[in-house]
N, C-alpha and C. Protein backbone atom coordinates (compact mmCIF):
# COMPACT_ATOMS: atom_id res chain seq x y z
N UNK A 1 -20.68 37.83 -39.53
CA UNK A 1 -19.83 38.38 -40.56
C UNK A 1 -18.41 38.55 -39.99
N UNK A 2 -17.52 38.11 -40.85
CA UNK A 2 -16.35 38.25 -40.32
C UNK A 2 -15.26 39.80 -40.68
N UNK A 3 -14.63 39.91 -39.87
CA UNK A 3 -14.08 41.50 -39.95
C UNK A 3 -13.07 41.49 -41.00
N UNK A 4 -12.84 42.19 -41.41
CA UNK A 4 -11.50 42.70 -42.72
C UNK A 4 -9.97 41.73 -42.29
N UNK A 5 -9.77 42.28 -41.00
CA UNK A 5 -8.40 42.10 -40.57
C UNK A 5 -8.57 40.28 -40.14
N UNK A 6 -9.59 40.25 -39.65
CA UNK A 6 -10.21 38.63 -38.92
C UNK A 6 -9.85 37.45 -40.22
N UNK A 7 -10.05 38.09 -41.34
CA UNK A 7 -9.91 37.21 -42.57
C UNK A 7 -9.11 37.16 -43.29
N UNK A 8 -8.17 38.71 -43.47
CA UNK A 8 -6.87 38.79 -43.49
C UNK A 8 -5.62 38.35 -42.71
N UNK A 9 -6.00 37.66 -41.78
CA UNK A 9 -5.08 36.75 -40.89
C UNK A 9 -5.56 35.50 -41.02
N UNK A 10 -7.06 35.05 -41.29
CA UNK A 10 -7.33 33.57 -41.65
C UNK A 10 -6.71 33.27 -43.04
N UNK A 11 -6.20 33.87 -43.73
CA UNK A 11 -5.97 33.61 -45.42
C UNK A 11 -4.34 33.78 -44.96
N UNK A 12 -3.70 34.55 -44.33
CA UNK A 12 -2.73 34.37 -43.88
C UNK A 12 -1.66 33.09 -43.63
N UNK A 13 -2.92 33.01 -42.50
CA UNK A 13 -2.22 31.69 -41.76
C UNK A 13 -2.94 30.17 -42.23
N UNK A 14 -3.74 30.37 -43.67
CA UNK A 14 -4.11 28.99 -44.30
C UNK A 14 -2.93 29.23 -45.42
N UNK A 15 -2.41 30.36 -45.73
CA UNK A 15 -1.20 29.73 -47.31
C UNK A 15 -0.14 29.60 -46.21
N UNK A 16 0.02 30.04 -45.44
CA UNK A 16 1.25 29.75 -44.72
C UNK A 16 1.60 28.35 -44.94
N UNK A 17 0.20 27.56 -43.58
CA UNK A 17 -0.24 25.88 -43.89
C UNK A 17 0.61 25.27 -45.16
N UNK A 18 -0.47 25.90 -46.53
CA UNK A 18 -0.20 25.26 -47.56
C UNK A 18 0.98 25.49 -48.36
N UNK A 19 1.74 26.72 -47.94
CA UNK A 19 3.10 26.83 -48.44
C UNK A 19 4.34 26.03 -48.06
N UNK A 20 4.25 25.71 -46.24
CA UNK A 20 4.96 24.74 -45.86
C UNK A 20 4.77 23.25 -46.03
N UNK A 21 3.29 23.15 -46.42
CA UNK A 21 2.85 21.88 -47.13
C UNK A 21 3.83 21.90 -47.97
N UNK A 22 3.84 22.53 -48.65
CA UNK A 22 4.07 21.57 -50.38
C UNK A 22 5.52 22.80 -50.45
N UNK A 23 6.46 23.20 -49.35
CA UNK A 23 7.80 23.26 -49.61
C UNK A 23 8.36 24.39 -50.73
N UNK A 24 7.35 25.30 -50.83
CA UNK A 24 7.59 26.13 -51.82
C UNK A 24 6.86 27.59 -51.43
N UNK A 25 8.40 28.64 -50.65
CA UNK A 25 8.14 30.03 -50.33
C UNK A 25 8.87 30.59 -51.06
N UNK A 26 8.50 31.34 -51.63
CA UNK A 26 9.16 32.30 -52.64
C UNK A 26 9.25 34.12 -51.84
N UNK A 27 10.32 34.46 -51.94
CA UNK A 27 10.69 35.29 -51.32
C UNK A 27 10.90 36.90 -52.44
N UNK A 28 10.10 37.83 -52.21
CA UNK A 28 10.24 38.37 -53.29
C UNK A 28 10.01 38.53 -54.57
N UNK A 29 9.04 37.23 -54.54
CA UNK A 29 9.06 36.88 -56.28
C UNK A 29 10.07 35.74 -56.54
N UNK A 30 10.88 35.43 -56.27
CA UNK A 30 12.48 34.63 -56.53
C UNK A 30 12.66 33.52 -55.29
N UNK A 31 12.80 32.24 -55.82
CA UNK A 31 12.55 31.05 -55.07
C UNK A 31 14.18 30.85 -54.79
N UNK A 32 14.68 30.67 -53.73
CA UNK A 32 16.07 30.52 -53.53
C UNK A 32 16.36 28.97 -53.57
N UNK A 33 17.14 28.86 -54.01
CA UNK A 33 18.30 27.31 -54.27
C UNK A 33 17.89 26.54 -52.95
N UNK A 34 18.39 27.18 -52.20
CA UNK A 34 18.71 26.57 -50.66
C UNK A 34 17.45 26.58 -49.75
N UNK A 35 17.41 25.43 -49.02
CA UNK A 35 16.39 25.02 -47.96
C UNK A 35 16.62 26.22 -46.79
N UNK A 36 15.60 26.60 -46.40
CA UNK A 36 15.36 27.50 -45.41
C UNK A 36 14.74 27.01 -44.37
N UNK A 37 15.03 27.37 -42.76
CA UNK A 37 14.34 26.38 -41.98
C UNK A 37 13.31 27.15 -42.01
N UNK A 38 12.59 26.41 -40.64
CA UNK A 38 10.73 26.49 -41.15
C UNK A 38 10.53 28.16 -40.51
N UNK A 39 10.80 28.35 -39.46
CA UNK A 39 10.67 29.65 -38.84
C UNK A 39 11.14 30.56 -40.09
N UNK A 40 12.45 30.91 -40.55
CA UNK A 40 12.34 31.44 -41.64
C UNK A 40 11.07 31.31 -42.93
N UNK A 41 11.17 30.26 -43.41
CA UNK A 41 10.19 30.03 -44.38
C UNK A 41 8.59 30.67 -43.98
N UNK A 42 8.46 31.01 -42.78
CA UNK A 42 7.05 31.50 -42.65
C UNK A 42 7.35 33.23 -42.11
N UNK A 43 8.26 33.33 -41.75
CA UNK A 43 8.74 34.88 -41.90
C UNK A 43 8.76 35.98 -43.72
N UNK A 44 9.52 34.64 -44.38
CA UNK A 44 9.62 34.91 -45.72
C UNK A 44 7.86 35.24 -46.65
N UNK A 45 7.02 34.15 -46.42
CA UNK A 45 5.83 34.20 -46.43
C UNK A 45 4.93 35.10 -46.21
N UNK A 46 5.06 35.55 -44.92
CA UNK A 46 4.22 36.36 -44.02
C UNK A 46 4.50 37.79 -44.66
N UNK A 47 5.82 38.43 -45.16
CA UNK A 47 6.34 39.15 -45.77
C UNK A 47 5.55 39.58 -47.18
N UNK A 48 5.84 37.87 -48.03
CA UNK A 48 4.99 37.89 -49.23
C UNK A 48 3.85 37.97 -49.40
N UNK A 49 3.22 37.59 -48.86
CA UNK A 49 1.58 37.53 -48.61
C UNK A 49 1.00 38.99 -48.04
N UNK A 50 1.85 39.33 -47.28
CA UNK A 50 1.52 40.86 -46.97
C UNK A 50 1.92 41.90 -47.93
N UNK A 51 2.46 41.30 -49.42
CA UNK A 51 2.85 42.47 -50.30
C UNK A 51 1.80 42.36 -51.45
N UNK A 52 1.43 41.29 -51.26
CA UNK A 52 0.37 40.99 -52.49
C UNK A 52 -1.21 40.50 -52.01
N UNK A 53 -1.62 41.31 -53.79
CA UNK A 53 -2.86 41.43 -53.06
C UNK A 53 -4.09 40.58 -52.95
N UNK A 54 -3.67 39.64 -53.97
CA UNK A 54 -4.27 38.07 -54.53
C UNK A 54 -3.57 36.79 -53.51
N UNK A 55 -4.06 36.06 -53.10
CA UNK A 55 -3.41 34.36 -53.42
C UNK A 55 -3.44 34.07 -54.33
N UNK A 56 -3.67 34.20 -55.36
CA UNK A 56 -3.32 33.66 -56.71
C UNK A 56 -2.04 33.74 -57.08
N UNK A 57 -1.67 35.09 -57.05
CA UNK A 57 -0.56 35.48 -57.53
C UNK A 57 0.47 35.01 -56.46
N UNK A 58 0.95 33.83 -55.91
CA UNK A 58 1.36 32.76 -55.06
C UNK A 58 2.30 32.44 -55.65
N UNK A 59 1.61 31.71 -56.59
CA UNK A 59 2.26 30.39 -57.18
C UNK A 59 2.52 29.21 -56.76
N UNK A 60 1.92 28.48 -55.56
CA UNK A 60 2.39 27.83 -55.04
C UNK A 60 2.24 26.27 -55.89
N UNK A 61 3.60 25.62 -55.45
CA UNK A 61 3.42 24.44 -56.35
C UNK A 61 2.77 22.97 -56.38
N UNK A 62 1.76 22.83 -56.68
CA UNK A 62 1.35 21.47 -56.39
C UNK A 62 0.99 21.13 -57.90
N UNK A 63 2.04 19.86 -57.85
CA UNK A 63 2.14 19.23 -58.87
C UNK A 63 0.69 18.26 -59.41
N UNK A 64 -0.09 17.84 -58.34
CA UNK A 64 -1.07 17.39 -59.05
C UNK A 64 -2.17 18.44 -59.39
N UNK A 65 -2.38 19.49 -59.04
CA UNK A 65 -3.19 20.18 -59.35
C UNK A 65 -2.86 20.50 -60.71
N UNK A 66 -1.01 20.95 -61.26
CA UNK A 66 -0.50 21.15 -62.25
C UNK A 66 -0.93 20.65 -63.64
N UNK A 67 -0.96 19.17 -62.75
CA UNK A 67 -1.21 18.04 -64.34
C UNK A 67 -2.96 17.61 -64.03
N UNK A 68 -3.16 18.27 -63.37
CA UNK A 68 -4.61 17.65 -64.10
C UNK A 68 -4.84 19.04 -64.42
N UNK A 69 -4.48 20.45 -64.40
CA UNK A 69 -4.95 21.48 -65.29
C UNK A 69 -4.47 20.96 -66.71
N UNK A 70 -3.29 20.49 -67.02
CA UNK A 70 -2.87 20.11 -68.11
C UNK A 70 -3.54 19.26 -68.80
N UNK A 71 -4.36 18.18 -67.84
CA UNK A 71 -5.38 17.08 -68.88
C UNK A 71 -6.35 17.90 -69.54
N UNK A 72 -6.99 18.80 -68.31
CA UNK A 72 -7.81 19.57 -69.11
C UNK A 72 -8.02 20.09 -70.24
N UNK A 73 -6.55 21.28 -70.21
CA UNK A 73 -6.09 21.72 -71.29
C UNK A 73 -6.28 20.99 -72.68
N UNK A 74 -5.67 20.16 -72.16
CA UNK A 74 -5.66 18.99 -73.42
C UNK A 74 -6.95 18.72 -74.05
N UNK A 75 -7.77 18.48 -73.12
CA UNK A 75 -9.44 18.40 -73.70
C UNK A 75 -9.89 19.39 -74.15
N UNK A 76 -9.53 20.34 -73.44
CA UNK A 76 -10.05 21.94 -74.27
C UNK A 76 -9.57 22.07 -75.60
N UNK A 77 -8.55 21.64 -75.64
CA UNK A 77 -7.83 21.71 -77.19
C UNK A 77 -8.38 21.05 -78.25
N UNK A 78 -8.38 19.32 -77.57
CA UNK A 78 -9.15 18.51 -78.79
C UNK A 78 -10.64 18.91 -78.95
N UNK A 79 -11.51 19.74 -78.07
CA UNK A 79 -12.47 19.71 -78.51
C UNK A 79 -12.62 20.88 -79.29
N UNK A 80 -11.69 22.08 -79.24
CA UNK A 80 -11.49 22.75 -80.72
C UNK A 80 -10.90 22.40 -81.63
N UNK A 81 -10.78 21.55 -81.34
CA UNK A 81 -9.80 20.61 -82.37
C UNK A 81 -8.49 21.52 -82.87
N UNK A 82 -7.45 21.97 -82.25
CA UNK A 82 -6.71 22.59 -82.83
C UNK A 82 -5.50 22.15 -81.31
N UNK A 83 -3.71 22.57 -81.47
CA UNK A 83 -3.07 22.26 -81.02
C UNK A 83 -2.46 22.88 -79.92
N UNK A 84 -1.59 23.03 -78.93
CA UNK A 84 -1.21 24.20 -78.34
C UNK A 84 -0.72 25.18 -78.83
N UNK A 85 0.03 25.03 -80.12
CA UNK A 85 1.35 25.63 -81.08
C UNK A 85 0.02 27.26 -81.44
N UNK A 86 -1.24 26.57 -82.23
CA UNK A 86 -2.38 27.36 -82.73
C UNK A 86 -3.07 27.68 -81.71
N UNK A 87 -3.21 27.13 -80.46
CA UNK A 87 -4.10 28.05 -79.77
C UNK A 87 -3.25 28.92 -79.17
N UNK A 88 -1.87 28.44 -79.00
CA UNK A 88 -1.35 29.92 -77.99
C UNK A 88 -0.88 31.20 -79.34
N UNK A 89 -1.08 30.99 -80.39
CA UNK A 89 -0.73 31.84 -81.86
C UNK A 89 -2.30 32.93 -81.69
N UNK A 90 -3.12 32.01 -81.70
CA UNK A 90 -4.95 32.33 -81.99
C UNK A 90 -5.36 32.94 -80.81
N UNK A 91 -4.84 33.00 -79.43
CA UNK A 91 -5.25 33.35 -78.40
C UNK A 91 -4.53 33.73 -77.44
N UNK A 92 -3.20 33.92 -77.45
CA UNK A 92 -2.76 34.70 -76.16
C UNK A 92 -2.07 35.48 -76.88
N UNK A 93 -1.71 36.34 -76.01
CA UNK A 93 -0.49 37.34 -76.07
C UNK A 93 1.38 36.61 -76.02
N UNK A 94 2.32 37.33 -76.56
CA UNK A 94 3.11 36.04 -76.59
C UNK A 94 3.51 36.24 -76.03
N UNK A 95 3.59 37.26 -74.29
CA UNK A 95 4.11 37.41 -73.44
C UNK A 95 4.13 35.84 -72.65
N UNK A 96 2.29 35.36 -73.01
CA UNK A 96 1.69 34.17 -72.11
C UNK A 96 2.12 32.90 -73.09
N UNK A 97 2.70 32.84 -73.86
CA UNK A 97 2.54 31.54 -74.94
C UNK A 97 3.88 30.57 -73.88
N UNK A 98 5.01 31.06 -73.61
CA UNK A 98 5.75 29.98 -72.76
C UNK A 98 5.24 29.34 -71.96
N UNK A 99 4.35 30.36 -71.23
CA UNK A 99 4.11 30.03 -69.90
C UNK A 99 2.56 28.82 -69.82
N UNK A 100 1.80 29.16 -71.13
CA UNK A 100 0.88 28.33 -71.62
C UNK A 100 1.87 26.85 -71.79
N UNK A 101 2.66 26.79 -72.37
CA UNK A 101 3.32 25.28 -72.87
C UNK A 101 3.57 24.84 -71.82
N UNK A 102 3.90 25.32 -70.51
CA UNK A 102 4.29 24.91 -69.48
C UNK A 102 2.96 24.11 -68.30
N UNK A 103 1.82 25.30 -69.27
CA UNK A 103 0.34 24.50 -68.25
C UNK A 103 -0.43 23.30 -68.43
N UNK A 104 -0.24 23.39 -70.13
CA UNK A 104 -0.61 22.45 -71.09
C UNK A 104 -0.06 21.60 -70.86
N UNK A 105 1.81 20.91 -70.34
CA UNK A 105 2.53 20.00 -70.37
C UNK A 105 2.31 19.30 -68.81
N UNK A 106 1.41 20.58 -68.08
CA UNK A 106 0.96 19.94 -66.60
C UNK A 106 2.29 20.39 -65.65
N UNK A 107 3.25 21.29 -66.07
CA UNK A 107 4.19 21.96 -65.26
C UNK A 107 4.56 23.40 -64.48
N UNK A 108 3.32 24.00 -64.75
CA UNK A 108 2.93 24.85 -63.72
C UNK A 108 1.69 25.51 -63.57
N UNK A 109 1.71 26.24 -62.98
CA UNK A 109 -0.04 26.37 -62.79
C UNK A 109 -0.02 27.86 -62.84
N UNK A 110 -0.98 28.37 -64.00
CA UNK A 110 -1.10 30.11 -64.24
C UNK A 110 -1.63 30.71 -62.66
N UNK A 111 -0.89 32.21 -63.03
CA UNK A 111 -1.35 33.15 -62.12
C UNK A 111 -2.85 33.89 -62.04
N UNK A 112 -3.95 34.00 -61.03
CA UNK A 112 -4.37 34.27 -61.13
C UNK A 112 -5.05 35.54 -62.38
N UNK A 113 -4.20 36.02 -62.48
CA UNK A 113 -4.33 37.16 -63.73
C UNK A 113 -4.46 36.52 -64.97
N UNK A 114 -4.39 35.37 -64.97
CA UNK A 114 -4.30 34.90 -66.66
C UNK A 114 -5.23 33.67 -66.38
N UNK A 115 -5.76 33.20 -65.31
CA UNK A 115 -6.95 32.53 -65.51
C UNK A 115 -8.23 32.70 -66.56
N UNK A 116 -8.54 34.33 -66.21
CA UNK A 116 -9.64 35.00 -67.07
C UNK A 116 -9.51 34.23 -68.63
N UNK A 117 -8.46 34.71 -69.20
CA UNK A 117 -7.33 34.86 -70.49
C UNK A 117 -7.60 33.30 -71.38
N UNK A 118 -7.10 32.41 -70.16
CA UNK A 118 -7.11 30.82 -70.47
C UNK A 118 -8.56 29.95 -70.74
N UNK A 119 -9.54 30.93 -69.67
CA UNK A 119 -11.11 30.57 -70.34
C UNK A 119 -11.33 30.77 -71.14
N UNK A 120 -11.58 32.18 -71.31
CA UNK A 120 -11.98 32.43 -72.73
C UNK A 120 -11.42 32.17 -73.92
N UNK A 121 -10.00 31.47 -73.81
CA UNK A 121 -10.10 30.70 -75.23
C UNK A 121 -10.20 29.50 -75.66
N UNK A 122 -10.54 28.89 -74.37
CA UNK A 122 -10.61 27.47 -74.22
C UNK A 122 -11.94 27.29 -74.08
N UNK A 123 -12.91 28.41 -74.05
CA UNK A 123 -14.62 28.28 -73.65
C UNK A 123 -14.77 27.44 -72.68
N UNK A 124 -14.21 27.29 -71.40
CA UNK A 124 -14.75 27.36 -70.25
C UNK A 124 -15.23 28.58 -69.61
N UNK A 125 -16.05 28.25 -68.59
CA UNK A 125 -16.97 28.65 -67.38
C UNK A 125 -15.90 29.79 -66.82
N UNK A 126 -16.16 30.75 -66.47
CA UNK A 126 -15.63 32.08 -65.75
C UNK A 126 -15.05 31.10 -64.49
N UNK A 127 -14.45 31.17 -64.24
CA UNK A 127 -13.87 30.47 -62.66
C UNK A 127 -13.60 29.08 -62.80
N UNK A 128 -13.19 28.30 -64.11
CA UNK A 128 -12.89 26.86 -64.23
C UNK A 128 -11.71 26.77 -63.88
N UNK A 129 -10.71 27.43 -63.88
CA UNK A 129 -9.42 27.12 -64.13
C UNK A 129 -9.31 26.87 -62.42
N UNK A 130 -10.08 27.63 -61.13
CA UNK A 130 -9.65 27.36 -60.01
C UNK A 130 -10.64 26.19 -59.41
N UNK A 131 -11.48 26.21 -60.28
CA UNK A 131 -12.69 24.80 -59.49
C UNK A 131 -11.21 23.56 -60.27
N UNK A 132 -10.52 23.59 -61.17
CA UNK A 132 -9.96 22.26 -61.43
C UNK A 132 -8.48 22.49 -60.71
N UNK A 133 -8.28 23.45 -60.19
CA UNK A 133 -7.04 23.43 -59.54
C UNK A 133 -7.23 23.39 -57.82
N UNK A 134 -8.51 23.59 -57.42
CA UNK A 134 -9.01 22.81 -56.52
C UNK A 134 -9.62 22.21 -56.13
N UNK A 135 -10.33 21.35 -56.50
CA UNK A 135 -10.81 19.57 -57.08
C UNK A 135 -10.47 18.84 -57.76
N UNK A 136 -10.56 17.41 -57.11
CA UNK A 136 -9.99 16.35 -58.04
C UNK A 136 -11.62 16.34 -59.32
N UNK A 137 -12.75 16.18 -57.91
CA UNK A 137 -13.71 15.81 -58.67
C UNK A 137 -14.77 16.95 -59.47
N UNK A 138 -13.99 17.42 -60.79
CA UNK A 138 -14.46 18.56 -61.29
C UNK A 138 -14.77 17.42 -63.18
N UNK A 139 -16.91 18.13 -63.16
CA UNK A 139 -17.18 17.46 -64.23
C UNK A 139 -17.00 18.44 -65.66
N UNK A 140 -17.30 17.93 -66.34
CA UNK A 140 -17.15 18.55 -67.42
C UNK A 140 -18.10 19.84 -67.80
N UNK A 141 -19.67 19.48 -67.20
CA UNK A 141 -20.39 20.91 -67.26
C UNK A 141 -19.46 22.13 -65.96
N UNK A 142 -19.26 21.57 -64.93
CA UNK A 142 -18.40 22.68 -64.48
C UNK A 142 -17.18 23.61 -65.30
N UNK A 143 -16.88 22.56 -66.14
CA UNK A 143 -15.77 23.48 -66.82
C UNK A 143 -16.17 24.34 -68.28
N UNK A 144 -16.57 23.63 -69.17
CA UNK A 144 -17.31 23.54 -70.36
C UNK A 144 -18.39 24.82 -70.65
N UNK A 145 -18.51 25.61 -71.44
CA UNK A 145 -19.62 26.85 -72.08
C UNK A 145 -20.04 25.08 -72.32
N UNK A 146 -21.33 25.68 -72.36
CA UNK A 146 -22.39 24.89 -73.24
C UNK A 146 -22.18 25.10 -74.39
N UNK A 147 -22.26 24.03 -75.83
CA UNK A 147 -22.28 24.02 -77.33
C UNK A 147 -23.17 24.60 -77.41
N UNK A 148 -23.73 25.97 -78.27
CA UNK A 148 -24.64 26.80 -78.29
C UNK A 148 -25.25 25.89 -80.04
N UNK A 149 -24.07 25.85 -80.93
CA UNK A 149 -24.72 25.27 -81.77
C UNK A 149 -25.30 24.05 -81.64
N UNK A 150 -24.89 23.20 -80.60
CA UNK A 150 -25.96 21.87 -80.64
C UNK A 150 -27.17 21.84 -80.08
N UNK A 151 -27.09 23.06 -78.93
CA UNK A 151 -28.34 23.51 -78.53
C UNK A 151 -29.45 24.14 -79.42
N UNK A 152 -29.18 24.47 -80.15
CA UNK A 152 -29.62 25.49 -81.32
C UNK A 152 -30.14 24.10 -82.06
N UNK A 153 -29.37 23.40 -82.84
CA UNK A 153 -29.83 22.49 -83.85
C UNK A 153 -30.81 21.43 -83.11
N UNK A 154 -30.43 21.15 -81.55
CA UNK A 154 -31.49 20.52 -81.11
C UNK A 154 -33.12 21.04 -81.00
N UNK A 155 -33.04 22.59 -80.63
CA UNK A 155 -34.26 23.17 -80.22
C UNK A 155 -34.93 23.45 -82.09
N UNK A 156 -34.20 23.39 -83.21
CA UNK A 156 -34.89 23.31 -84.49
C UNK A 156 -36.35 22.03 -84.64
N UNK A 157 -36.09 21.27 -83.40
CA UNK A 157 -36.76 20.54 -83.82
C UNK A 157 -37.68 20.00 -83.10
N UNK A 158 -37.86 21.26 -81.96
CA UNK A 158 -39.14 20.67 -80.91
C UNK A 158 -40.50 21.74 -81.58
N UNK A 159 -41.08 20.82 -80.97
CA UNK A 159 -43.02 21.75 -81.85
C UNK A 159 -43.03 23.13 -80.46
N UNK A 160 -43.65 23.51 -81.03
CA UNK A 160 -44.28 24.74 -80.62
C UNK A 160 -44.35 24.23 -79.19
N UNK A 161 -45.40 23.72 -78.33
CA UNK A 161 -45.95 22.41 -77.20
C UNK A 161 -44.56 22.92 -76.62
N UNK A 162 -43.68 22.09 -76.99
CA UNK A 162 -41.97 21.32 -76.48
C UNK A 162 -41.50 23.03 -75.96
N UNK A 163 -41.84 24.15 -76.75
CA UNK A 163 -40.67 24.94 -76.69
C UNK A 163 -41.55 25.85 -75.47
N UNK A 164 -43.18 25.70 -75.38
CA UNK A 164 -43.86 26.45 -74.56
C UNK A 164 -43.54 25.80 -72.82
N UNK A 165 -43.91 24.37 -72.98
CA UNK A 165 -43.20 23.64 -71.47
C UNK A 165 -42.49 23.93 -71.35
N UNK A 166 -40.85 24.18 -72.13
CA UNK A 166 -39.67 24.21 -71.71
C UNK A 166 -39.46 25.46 -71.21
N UNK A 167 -40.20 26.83 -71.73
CA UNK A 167 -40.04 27.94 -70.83
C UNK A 167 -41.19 28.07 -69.95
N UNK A 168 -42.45 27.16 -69.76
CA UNK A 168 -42.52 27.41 -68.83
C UNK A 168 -42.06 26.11 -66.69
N UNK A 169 -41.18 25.48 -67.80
CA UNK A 169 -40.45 25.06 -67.05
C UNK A 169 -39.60 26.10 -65.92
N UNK A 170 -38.65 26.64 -67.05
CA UNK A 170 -37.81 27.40 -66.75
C UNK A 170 -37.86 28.47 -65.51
N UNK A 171 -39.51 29.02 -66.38
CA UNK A 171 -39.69 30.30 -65.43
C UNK A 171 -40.21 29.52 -63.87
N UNK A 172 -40.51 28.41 -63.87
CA UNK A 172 -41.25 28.17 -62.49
C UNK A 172 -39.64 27.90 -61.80
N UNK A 173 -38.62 27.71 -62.37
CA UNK A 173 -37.31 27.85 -61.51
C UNK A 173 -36.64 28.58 -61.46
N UNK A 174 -36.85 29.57 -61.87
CA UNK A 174 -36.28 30.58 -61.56
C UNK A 174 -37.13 31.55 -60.73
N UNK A 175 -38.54 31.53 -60.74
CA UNK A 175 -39.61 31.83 -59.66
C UNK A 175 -39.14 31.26 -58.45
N UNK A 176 -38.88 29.89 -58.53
CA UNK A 176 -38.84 29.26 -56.86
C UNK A 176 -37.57 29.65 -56.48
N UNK A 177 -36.29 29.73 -57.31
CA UNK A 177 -34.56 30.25 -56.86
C UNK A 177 -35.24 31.83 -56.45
N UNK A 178 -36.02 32.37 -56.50
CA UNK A 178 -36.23 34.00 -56.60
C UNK A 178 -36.86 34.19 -55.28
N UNK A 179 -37.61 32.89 -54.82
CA UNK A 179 -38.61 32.73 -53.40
C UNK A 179 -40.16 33.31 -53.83
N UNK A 180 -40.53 33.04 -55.01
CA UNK A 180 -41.65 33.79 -55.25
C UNK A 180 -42.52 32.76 -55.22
């Protein structure tokens, strides 16, 4: 088991990594104009990261992670079939509606705090928004609630037999995940 402080310096010194990766330390909250050399830039960091209490709340920029949250988006949309204009009207607060057009267009990537927010109106999976912002190779049941109504209209039509195997399918896996 690793100690409090042991992991609070490994998370440390991995956004550090990935902040000088991808060229984007924000100081304060507020990203300055001007190039900072690197010793600075990880002073600035070390600062930030020690004020906050998430990596999420980062921001750090990687543009492909950006736009493939945005493809997503996009699929989440067509499969409610409705637009960004109506889902950010139908589902956020309009504090979040800019900042939605900006995720949707694949130009920045939400703060941890509004991940929650972006599932649930898009009916993804509790934790989709960071399995697709860190994987390329993220499928669609990872992201996706299950269609409850197609599940429903499918199970209308198994016999009695169909519906007794299928739970006792079930229970023998969730017996063996249990170690019983």
């Amino acid at each position: 088991m690793i100690a409090a402080d042991e992991l609070s310096e490994r998370i440390k010194s991995q956004t550090l990594l990935l902040a000088l990766k991808f060229d984007y330390v924000p100081y304060a909250g507020v990203q300055e104009t001007h190039r900072a050399s690197m010793p600075e830039k990880a002073a600035r960091l070390l600062l930030f990261v020690g004020s906050h209490a998430s990596i999420g709340a980062m921001g750090i920029k990687n543009s492909n992670s950006a736009r493939r949250l945005g493809r997503w988006i996009s699929a989440g949309l067509s499969r409610l079939g409705m637009g960004s204009e109506q889902f950010a009207q139908n589902h956020l607060p309009p504090s979040s509606r800019r900042s939605f057009y900006n995720w949707a267009a694949g130009r920045n990537i939400p703060q941890a705090a509004s991940h929650a927010e972006l599932e649930r109106g898009l009916g993804w999976k509790p934790g989709a928004v960071m399995r697709i912002l860190s994987s390329e190779a993220v499928r669609e049941e990872e992201v996706f609630l299950p269609d409850l109504e197609a599940i429903a209209r499918k199970a209308e039509n198994l016999t009695d037999e169909d519906l007794l195997e299928e739970l006792g399918r079930r229970f023998r896996e969730a017996k063996a995940q249990a170690g019983l």
